[in-house]
Protein backbone atom coordinates (compact mmCIF):
# COMPACT_ATOMS: atom_id res chain seq x y z
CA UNK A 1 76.18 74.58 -26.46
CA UNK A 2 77.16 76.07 -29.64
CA UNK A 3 80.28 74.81 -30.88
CA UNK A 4 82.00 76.84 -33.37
CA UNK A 5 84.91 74.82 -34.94
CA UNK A 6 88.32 77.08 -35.10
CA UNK A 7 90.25 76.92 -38.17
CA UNK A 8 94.13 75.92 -37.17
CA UNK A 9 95.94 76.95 -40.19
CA UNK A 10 96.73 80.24 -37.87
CA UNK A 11 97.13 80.76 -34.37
CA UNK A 12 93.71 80.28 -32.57
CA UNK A 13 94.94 82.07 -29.31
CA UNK A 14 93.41 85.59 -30.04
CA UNK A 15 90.09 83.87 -30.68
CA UNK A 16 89.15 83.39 -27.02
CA UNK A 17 90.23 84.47 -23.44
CA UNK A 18 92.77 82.48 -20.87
CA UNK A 19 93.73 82.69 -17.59
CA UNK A 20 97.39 82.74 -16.96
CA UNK A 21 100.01 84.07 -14.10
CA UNK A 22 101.54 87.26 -14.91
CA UNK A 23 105.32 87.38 -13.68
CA UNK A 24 108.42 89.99 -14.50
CA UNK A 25 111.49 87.95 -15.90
CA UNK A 26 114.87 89.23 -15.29
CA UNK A 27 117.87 88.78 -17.18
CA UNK A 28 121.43 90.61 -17.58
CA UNK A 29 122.11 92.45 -20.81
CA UNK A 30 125.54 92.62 -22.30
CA UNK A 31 126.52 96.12 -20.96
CA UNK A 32 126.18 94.26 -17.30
CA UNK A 33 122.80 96.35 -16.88
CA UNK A 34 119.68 94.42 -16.03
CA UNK A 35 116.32 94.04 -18.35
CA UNK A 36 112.80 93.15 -17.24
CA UNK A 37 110.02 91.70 -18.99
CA UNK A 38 106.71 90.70 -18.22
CA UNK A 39 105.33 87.16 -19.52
CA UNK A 40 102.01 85.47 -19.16
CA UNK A 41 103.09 82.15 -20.72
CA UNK A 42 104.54 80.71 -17.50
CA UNK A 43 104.53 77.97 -15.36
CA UNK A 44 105.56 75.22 -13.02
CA UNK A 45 107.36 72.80 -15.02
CA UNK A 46 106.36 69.94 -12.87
CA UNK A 47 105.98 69.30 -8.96
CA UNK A 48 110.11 69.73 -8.54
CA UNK A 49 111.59 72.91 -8.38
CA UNK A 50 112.00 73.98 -12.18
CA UNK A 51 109.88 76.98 -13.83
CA UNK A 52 109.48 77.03 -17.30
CA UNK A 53 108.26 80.33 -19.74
CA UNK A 54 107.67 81.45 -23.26
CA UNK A 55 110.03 83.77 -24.99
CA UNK A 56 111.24 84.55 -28.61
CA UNK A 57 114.59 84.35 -30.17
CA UNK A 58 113.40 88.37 -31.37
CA UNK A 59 113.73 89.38 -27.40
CA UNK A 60 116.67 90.70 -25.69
CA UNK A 61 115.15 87.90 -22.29
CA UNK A 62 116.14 84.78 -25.14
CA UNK A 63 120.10 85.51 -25.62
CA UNK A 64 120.32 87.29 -22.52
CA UNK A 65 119.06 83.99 -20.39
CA UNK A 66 121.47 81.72 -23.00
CA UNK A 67 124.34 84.17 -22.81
CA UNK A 68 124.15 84.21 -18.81
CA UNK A 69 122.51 81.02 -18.06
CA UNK A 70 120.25 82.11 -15.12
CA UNK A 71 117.21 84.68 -14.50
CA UNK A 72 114.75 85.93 -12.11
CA UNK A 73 111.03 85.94 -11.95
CA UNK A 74 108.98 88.56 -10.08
CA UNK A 75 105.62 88.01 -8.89
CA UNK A 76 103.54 91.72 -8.80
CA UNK A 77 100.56 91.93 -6.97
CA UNK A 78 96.92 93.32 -8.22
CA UNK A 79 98.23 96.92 -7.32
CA UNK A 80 101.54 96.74 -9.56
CA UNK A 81 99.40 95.89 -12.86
CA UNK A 82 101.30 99.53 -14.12
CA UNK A 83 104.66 98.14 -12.87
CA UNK A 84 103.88 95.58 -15.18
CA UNK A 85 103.44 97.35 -17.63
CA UNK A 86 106.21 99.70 -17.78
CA UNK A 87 107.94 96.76 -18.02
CA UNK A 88 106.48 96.24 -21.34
CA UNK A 89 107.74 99.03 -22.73
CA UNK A 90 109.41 99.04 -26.26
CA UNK A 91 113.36 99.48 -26.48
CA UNK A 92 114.58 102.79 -27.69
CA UNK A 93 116.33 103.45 -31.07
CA UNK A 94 119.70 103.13 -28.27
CA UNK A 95 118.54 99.68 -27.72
CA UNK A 96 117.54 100.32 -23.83
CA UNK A 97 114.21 101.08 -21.88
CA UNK A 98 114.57 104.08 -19.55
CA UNK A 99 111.24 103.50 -18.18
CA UNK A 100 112.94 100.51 -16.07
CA UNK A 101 114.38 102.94 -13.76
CA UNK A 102 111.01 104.23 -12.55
CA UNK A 103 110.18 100.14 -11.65
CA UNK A 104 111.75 99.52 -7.69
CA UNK A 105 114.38 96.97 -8.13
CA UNK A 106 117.02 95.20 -5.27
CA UNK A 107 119.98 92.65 -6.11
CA UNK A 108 118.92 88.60 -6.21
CA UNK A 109 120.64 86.70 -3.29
CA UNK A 110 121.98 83.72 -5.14
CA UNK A 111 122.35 84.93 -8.85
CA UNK A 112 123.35 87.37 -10.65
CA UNK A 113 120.03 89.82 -11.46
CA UNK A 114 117.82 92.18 -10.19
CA UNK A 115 114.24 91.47 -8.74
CA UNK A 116 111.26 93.47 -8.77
CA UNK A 117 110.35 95.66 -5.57
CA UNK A 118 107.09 94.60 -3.91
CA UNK A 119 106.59 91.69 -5.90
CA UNK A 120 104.98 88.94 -3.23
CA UNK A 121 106.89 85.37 -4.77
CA UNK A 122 110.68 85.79 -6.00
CA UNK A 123 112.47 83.18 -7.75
CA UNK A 124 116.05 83.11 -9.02
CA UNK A 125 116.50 80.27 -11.69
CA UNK A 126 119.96 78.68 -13.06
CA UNK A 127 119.37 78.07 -16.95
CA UNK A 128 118.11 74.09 -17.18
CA UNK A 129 117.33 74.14 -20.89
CA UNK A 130 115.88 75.70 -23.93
CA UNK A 131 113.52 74.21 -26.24
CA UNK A 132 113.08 76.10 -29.84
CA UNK A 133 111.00 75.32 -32.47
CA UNK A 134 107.49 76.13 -31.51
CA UNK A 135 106.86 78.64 -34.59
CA UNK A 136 108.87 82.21 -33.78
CA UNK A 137 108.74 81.00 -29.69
CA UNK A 138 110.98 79.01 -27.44
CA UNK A 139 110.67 77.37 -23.66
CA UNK A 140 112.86 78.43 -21.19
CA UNK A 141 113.27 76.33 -18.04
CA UNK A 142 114.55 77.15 -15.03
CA UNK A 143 116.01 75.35 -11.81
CA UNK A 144 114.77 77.00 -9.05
CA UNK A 145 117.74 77.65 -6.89
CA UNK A 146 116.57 80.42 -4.38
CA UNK A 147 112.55 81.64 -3.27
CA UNK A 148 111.33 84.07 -1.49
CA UNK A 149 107.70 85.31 -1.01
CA UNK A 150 105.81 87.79 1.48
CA UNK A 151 104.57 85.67 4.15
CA UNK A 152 100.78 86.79 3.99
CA UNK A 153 100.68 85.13 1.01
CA UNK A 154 102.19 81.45 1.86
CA UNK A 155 99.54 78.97 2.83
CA UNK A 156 99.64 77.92 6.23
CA UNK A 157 97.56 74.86 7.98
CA UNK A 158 95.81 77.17 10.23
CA UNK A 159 94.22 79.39 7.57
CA UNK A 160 91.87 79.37 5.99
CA UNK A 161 92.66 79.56 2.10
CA UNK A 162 89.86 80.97 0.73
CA UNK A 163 90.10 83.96 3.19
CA UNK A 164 93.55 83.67 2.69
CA UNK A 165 93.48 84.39 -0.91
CA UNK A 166 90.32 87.14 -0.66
CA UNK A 167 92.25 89.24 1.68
CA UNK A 168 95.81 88.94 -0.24
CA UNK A 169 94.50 88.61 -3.95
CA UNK A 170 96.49 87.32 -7.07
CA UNK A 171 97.09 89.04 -10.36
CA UNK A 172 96.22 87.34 -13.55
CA UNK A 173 96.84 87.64 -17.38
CA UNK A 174 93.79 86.91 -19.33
CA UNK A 175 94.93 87.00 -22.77
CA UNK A 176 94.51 88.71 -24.67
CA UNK A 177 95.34 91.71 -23.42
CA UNK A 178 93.43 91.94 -20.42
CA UNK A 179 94.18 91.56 -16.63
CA UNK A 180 91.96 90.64 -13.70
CA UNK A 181 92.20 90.28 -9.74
CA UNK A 182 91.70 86.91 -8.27
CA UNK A 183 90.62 86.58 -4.79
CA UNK A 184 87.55 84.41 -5.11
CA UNK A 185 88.33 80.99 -4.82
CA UNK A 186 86.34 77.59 -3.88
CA UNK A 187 88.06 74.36 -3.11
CA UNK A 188 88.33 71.99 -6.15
CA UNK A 189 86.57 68.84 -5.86
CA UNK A 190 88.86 66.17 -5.83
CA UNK A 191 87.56 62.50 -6.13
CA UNK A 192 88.26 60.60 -2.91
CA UNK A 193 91.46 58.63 -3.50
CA UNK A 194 92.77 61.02 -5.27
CA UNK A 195 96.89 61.70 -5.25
CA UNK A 196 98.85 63.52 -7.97
């Protein structure tokens, strides 16, 4: 190998590629409509039921999720990469972002927020905490309090995963600024004895 030390004294993120999940978060603006937004830097926060992202104190998701104290998370499969990406899509000088109403959207069961349409893993999260202080960014966690998901996609003792996951493929973020389809998997080997 030929290791290339990275200098630290900026962000080293940009320098190489990572694989991350790529989910819609939900949250109610002040005018009682709802905004989406996709994020990459999300994640289980543990094995219980909390989920945890990365947003900025500059977004509209930040004060919206502190204001209301809950969100949603949308899951969109390899086909909804554009869905996705409309999503994205800068605010207006008005402050909104029209293109939301070309994304498919129904009511959450258990709080108050909209989900994405044929996403295939919903969550609805009550507000657990907020961490600032990491540079311009903050972590938002979640208690899971509701979940839904398409049921090709949960695992099941009598199928096999790797088939499982080739025929119903996952959508990934590899930052930066790329996307890619994951449906090739192989089981990790875990040492004998081993328990998380």
């Amino acid at each position: 190998m030929n290791l290339i030390q990275l200098a630290v004294d900026r962000p080293i993120w940009d320098r190489f590629f990572l694989v991350a999940p790529l989910v819609i978060i939900g949250s109610k603006e002040p005018d009682g409509t709802y905004d989406l937004a996709p994020k990459h830097m999300a994640i289980p926060l543990g094995w219980q039921n909390y989920y945890a992202f990365v947003c900025s104190s500059r977004h509209a998701t930040y004060h919206n999720i502190r204001r209301e104290r809950h969100f949603t998370v949308s899951f969109p499969r390899p086909s909804d990469v554009v869905t996705s990406s409309l999503a994205a899509s800068p605010r207006c000088d008005d402050d909104t972002k029209p293109t939301l109403r070309l994304l498919g959207q129904h009511k959450a069961a258990k709080v108050d927020g909209v989900l994405v349409d044929d996403c295939y893993l919903y969550l609805e999260c009550t507000l657990h905490s907020v961490m600032d202080g990491f540079g311009v960014n903050s972590l938002i966690v979640g208690e899971v309090i509701a979940a839904s998901a398409d049921e090709t996609f949960l695992r099941a003792e009598d199928r096999d995963e790797a088939e499982q996951l080739f025929h119903s493929p996952l959508l990934v973020y590899v930052s930066p600024g790329r996307y890619g389809v994951l449906g090739h998997t192989t089981r990790f080997p875990f040492p004998e004895g081993y328990s998380r």
